[in-house]
PDB file of N, CA and C in Angstrom:
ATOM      1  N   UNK A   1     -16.849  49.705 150.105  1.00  0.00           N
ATOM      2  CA  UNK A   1     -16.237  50.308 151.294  1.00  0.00           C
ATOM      3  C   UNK A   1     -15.152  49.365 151.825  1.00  0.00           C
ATOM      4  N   UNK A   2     -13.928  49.744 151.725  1.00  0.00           N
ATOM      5  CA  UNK A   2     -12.649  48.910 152.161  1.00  0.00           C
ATOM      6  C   UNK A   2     -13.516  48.489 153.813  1.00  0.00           C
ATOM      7  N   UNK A   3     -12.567  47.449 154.219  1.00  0.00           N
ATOM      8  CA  UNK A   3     -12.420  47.051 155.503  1.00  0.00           C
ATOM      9  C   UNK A   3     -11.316  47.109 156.138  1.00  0.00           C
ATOM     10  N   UNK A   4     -11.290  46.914 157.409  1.00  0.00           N
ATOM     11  CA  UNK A   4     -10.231  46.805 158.282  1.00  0.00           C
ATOM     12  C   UNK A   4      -9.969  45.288 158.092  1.00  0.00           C
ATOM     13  N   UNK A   5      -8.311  44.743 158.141  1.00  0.00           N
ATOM     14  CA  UNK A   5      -7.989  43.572 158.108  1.00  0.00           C
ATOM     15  C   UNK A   5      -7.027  43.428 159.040  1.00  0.00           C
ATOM     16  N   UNK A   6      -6.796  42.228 159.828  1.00  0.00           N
ATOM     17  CA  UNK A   6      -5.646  42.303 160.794  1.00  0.00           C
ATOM     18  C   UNK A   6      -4.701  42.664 159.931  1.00  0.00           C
ATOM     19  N   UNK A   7      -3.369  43.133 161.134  1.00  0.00           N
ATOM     20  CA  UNK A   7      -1.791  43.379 160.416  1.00  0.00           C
ATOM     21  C   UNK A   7      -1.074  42.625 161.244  1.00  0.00           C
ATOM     22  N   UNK A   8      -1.764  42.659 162.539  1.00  0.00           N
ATOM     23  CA  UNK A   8      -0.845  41.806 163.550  1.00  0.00           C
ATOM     24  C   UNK A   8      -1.003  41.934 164.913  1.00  0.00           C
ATOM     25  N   UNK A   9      -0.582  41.576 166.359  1.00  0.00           N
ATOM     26  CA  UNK A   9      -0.874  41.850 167.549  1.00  0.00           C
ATOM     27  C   UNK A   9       0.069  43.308 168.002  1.00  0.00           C
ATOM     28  N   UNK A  10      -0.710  43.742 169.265  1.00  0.00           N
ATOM     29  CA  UNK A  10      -0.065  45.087 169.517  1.00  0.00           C
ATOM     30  C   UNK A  10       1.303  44.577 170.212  1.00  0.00           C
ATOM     31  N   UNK A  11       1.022  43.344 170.426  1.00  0.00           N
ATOM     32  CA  UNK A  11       2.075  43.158 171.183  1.00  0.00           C
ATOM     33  C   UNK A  11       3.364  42.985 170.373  1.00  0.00           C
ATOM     34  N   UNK A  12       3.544  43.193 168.815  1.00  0.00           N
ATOM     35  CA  UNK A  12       4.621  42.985 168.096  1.00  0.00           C
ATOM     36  C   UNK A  12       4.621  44.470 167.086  1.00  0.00           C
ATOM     37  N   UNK A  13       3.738  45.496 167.572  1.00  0.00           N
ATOM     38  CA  UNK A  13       3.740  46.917 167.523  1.00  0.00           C
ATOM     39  C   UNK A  13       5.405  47.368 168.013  1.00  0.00           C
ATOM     40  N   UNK A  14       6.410  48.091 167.058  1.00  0.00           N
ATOM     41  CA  UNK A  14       7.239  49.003 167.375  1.00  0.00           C
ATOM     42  C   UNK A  14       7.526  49.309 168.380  1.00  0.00           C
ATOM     43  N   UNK A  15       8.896  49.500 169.363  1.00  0.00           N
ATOM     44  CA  UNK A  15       8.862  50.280 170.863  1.00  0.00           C
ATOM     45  C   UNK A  15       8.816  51.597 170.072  1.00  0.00           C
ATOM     46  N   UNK A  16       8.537  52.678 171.401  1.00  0.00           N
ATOM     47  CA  UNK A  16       8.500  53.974 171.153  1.00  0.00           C
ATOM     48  C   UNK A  16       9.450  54.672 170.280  1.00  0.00           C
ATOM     49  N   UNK A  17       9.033  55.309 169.627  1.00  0.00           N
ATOM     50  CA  UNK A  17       9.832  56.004 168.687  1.00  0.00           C
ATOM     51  C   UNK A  17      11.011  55.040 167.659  1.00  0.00           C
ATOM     52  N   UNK A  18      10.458  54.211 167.209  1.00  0.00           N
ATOM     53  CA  UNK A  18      10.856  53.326 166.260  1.00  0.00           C
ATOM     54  C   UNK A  18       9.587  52.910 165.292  1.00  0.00           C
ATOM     55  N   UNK A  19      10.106  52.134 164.234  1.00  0.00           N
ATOM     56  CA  UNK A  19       9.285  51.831 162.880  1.00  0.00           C
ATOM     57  C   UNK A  19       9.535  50.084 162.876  1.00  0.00           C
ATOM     58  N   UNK A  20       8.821  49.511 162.073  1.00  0.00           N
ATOM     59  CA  UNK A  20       8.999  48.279 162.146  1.00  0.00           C
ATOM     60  C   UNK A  20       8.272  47.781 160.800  1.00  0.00           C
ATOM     61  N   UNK A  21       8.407  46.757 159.857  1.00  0.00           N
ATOM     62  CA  UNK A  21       7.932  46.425 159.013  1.00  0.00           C
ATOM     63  C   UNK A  21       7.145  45.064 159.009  1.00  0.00           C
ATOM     64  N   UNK A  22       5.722  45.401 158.438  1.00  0.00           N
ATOM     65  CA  UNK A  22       4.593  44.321 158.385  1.00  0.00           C
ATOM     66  C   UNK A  22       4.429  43.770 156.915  1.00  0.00           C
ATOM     67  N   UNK A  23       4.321  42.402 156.489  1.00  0.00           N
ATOM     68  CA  UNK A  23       3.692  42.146 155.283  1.00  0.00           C
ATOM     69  C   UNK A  23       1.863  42.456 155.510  1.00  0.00           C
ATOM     70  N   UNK A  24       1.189  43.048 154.478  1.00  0.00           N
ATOM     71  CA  UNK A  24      -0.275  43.271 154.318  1.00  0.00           C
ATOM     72  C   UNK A  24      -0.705  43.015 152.986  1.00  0.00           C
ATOM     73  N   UNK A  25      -1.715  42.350 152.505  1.00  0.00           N
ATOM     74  CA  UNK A  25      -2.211  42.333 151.841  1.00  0.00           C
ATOM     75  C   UNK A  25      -1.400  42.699 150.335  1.00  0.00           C
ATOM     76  N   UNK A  26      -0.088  42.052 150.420  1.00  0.00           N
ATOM     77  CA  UNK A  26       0.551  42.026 149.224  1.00  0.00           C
ATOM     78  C   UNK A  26       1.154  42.555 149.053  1.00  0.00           C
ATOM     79  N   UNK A  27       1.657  43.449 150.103  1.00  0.00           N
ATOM     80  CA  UNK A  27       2.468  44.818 149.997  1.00  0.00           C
ATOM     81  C   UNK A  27       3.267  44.647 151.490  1.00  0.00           C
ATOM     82  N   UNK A  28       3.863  45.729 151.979  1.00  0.00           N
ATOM     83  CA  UNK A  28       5.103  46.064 152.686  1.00  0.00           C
ATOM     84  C   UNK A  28       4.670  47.095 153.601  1.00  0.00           C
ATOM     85  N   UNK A  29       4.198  47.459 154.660  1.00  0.00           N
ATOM     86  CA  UNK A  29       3.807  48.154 155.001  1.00  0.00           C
ATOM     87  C   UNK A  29       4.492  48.672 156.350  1.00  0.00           C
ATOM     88  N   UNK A  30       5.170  49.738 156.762  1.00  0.00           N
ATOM     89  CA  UNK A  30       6.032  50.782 157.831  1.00  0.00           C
ATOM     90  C   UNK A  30       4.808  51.058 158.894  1.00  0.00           C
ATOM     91  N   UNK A  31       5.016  50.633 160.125  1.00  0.00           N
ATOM     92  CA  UNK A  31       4.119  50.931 161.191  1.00  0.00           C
ATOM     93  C   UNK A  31       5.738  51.652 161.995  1.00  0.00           C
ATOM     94  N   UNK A  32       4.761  52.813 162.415  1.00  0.00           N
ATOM     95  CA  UNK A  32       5.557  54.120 163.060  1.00  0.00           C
ATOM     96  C   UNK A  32       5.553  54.220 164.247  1.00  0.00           C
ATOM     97  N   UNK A  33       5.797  54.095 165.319  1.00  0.00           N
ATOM     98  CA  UNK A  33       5.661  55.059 167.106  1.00  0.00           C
ATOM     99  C   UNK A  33       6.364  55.764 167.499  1.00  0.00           C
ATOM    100  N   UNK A  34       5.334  56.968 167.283  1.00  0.00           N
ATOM    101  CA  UNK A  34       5.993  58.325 167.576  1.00  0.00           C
ATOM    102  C   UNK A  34       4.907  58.445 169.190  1.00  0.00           C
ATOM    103  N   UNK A  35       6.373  58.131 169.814  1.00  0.00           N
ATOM    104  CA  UNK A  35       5.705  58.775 171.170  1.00  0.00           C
ATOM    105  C   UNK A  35       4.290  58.098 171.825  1.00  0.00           C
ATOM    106  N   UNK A  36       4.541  56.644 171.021  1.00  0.00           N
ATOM    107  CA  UNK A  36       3.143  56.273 171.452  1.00  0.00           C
ATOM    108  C   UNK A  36       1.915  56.299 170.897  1.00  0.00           C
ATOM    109  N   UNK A  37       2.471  57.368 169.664  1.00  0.00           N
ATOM    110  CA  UNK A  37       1.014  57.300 168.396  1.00  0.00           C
ATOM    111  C   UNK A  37       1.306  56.322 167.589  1.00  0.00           C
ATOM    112  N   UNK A  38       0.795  55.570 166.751  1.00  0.00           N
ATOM    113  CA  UNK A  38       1.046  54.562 166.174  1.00  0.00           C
ATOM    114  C   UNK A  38       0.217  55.304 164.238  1.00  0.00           C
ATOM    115  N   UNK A  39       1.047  54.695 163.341  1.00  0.00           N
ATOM    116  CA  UNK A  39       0.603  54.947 162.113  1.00  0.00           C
ATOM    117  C   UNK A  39       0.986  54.035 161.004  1.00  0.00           C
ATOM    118  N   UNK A  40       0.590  53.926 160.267  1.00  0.00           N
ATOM    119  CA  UNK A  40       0.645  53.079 159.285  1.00  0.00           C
ATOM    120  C   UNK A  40       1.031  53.393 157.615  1.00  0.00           C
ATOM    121  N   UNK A  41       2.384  53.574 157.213  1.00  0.00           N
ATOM    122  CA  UNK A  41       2.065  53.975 155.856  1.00  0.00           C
ATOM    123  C   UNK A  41       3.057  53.220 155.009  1.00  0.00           C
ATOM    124  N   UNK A  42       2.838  53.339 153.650  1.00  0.00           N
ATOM    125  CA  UNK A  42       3.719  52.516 152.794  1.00  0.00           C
ATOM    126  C   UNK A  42       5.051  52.720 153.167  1.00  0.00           C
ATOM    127  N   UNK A  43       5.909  51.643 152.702  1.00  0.00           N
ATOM    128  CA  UNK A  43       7.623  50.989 153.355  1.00  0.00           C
ATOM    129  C   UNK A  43       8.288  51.598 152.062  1.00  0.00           C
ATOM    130  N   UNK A  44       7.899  51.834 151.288  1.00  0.00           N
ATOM    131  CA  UNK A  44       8.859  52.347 149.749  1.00  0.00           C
ATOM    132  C   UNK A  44       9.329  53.945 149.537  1.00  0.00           C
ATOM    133  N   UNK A  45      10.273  54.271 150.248  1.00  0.00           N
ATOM    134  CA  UNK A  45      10.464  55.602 149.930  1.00  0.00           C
ATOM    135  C   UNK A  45      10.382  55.819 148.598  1.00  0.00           C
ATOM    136  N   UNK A  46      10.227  57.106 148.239  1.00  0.00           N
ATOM    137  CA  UNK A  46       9.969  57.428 146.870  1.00  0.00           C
ATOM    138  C   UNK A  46      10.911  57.531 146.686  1.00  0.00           C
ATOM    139  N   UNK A  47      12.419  58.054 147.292  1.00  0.00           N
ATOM    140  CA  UNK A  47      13.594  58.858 146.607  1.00  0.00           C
ATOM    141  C   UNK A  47      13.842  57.656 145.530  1.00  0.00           C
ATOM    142  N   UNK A  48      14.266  56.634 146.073  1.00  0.00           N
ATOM    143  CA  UNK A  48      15.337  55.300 145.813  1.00  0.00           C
ATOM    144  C   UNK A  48      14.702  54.161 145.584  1.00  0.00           C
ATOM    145  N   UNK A  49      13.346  53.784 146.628  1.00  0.00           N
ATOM    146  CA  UNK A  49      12.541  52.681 146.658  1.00  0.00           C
ATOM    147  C   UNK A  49      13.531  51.954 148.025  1.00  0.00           C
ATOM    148  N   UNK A  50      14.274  52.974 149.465  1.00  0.00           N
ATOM    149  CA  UNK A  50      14.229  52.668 150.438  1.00  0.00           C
ATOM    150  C   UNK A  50      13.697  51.731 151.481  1.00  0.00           C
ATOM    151  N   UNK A  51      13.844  50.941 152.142  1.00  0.00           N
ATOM    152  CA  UNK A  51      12.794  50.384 152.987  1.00  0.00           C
ATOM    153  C   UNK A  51      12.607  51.682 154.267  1.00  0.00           C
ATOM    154  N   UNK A  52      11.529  51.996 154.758  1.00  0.00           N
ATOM    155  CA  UNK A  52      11.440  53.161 155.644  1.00  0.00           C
ATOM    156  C   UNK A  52      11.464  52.352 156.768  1.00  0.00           C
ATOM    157  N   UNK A  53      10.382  51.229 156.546  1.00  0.00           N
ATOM    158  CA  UNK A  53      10.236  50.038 157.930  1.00  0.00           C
ATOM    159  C   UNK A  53      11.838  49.993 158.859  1.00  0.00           C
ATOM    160  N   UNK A  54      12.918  50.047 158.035  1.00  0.00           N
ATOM    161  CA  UNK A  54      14.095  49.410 158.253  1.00  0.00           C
ATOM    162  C   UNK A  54      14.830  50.437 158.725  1.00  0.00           C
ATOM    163  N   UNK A  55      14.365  52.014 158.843  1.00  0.00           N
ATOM    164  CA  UNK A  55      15.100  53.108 158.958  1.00  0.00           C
ATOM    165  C   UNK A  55      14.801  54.046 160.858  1.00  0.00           C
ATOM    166  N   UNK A  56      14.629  54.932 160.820  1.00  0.00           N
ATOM    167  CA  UNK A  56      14.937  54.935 162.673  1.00  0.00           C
ATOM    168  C   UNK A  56      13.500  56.645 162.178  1.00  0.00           C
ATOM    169  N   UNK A  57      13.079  56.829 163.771  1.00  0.00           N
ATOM    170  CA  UNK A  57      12.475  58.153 164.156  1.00  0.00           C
ATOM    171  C   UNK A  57      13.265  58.977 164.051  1.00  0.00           C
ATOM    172  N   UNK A  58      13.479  60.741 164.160  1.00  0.00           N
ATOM    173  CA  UNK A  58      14.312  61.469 164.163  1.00  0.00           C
ATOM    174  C   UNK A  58      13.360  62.426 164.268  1.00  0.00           C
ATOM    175  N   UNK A  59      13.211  63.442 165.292  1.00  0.00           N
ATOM    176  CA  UNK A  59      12.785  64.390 165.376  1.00  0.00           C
ATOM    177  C   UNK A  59      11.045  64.202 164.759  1.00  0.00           C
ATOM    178  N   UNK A  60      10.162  63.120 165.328  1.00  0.00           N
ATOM    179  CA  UNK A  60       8.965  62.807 165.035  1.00  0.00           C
ATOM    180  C   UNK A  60       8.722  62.250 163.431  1.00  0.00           C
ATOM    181  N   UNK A  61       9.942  62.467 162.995  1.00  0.00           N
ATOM    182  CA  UNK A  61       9.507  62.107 161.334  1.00  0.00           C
ATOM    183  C   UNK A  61      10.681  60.431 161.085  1.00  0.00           C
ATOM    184  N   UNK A  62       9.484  59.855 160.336  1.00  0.00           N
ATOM    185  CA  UNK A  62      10.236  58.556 159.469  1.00  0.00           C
ATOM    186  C   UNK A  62      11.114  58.402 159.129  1.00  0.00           C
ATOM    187  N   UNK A  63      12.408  57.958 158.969  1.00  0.00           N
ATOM    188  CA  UNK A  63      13.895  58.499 158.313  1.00  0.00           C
ATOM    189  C   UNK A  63      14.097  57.324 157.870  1.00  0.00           C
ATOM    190  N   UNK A  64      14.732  57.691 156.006  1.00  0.00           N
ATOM    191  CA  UNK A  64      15.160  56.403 155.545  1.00  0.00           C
ATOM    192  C   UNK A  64      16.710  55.796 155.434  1.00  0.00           C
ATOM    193  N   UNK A  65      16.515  54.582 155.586  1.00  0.00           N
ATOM    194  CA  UNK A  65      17.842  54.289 155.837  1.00  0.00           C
ATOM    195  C   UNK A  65      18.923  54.473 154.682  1.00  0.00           C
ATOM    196  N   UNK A  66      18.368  54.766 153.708  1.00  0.00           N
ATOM    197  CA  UNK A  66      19.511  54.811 152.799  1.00  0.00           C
ATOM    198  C   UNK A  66      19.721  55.956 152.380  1.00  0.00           C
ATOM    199  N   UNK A  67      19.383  57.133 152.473  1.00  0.00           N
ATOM    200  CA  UNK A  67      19.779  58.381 152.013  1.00  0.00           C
ATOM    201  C   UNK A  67      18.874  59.613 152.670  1.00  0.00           C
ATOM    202  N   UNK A  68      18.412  59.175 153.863  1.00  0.00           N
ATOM    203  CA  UNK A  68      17.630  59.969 155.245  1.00  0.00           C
ATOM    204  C   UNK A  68      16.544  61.052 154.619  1.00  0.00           C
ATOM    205  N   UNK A  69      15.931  60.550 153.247  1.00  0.00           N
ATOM    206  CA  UNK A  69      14.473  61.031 153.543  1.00  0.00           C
ATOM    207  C   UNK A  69      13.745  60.998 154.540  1.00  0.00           C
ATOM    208  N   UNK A  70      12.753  61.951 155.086  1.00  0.00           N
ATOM    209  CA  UNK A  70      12.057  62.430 156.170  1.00  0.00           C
ATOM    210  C   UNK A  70      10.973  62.569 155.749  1.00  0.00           C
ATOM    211  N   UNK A  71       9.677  61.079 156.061  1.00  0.00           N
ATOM    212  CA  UNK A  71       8.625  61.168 156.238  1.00  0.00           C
ATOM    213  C   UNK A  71       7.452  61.941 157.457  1.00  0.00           C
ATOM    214  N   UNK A  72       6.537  62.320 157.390  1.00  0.00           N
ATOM    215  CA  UNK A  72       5.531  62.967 158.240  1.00  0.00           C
ATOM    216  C   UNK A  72       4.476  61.153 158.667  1.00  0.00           C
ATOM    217  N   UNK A  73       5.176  60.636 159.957  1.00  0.00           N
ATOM    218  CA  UNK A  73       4.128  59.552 159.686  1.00  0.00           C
ATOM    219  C   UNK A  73       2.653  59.675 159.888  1.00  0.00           C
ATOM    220  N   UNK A  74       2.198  61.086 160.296  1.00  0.00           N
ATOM    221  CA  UNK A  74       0.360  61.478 160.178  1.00  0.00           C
ATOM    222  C   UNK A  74      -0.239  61.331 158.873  1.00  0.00           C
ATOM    223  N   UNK A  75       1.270  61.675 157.864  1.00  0.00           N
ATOM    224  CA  UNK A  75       0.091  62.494 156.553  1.00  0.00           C
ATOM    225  C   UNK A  75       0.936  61.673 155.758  1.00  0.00           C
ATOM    226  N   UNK A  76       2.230  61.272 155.797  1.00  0.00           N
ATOM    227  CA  UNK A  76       3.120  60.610 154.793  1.00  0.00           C
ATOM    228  C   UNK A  76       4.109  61.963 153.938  1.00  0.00           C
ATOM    229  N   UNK A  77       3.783  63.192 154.317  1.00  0.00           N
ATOM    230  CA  UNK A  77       4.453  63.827 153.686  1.00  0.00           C
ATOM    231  C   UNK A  77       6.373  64.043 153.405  1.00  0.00           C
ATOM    232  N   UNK A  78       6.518  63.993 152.636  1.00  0.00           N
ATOM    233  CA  UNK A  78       8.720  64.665 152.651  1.00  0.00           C
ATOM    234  C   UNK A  78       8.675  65.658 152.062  1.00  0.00           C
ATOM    235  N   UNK A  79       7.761  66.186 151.289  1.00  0.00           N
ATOM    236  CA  UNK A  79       8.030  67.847 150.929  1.00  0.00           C
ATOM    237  C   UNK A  79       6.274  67.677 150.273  1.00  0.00           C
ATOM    238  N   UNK A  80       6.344  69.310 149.204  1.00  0.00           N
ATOM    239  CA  UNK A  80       5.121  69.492 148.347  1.00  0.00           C
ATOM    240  C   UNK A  80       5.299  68.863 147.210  1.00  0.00           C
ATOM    241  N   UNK A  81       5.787  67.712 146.851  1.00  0.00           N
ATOM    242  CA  UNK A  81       5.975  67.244 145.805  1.00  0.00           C
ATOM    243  C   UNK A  81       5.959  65.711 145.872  1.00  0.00           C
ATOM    244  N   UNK A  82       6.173  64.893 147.124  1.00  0.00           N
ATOM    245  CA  UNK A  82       6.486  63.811 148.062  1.00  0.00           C
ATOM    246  C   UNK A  82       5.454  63.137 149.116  1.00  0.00           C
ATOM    247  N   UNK A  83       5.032  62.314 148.401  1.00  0.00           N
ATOM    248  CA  UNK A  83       4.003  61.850 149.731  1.00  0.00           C
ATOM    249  C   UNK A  83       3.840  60.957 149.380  1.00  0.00           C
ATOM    250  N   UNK A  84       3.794  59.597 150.402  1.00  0.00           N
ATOM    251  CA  UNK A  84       3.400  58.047 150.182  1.00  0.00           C
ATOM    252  C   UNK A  84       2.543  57.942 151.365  1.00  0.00           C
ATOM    253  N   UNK A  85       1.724  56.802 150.948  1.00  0.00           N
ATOM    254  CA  UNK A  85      -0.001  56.612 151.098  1.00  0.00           C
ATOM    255  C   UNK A  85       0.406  56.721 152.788  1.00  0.00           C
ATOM    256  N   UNK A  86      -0.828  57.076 153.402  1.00  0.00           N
ATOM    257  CA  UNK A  86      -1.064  56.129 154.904  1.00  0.00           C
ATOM    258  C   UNK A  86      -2.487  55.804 155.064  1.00  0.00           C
ATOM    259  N   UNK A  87      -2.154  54.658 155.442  1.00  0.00           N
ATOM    260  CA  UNK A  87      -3.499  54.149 156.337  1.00  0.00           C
ATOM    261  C   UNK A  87      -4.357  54.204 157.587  1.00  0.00           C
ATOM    262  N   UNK A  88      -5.277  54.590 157.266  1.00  0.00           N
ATOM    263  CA  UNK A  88      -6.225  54.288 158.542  1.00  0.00           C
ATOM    264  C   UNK A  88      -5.640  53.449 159.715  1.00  0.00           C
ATOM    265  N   UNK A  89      -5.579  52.992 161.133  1.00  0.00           N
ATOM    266  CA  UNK A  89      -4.925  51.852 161.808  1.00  0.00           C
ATOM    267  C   UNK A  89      -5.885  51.724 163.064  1.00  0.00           C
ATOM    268  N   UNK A  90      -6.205  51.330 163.973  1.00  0.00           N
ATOM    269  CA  UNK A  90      -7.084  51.001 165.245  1.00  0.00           C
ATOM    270  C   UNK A  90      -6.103  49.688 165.617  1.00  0.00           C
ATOM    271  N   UNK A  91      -6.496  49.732 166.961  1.00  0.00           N
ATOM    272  CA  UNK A  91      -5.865  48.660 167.725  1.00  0.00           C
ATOM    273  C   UNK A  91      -7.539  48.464 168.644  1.00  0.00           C
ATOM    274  N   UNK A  92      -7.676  46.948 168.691  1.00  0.00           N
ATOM    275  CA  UNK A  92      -8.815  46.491 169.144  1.00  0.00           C
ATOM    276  C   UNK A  92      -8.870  45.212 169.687  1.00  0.00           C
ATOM    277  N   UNK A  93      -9.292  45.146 170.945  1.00  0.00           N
ATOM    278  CA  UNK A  93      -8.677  43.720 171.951  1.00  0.00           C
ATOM    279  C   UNK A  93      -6.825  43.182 171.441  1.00  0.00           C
ATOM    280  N   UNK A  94      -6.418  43.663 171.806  1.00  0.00           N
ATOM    281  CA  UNK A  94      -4.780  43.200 171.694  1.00  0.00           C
ATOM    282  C   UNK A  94      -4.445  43.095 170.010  1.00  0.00           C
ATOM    283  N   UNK A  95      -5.622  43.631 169.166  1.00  0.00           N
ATOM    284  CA  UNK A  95      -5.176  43.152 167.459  1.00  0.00           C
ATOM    285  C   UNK A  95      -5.177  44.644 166.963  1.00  0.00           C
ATOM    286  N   UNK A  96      -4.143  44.622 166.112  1.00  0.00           N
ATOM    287  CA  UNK A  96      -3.844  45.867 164.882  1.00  0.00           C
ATOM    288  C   UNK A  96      -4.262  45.920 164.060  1.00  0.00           C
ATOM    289  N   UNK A  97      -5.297  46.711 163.566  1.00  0.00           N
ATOM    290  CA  UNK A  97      -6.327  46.393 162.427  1.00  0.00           C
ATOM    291  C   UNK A  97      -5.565  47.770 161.465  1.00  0.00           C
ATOM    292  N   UNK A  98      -5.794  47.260 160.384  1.00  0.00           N
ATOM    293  CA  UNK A  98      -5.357  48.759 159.178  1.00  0.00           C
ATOM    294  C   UNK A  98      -6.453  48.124 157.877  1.00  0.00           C
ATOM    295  N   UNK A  99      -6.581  49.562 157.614  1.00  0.00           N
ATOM    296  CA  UNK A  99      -7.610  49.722 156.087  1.00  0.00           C
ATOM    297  C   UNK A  99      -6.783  50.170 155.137  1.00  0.00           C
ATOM    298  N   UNK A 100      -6.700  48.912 154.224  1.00  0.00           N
ATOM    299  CA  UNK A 100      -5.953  49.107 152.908  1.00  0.00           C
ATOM    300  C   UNK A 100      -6.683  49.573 151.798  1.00  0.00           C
TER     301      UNK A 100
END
């Protein structure tokens, strides 16, 4: 059964409606705030291999900076054919926990 591992403090959590990029557990990982929800999913767009971390909100969805793929940051979806992972995330006493 995976665990939760820190990612980092809330206090270096995304402002609203922006993305921000975390190193985790060996990987690259896009933390999202939409509106105050917070989510967690892989930084590698599929189109190109994009950074998403590095790209802006737009109408509730992920947008990449290099050729404006449009992630779903709940589910990770860009179409029926398109989807990169997301993680589980909790925030607990001031720490950002995610299950890789």
């Amino acid at each position: 059964m995976p665990d939760f591992i820190k990612l980092t403090t809330q206090s270096e959590l995304p402002a609203t409606n922006a993305v921000k990029e975390f190193p985790c557990a060996g990987k690259t990982l896009c933390i999202a705030n939409v509106n105050g929800t917070f989510s967690a999913l892989d930084n590698i767009c599929l189109h190109q291999g994009g950074p998403l971390g590095e790209g802006v909100i737009l109408n509730g969805k992920v947008v990449c900076p290099w050729h404006g793929w449009e992630y779903d940051p709940q589910t990770g979806v860009h179409n029926a054919h398109a989807k990169v992972a997301v993680y589980p995330l909790k925030i607990e006493n001031g720490d950002v926990l995610v299950e890789i």
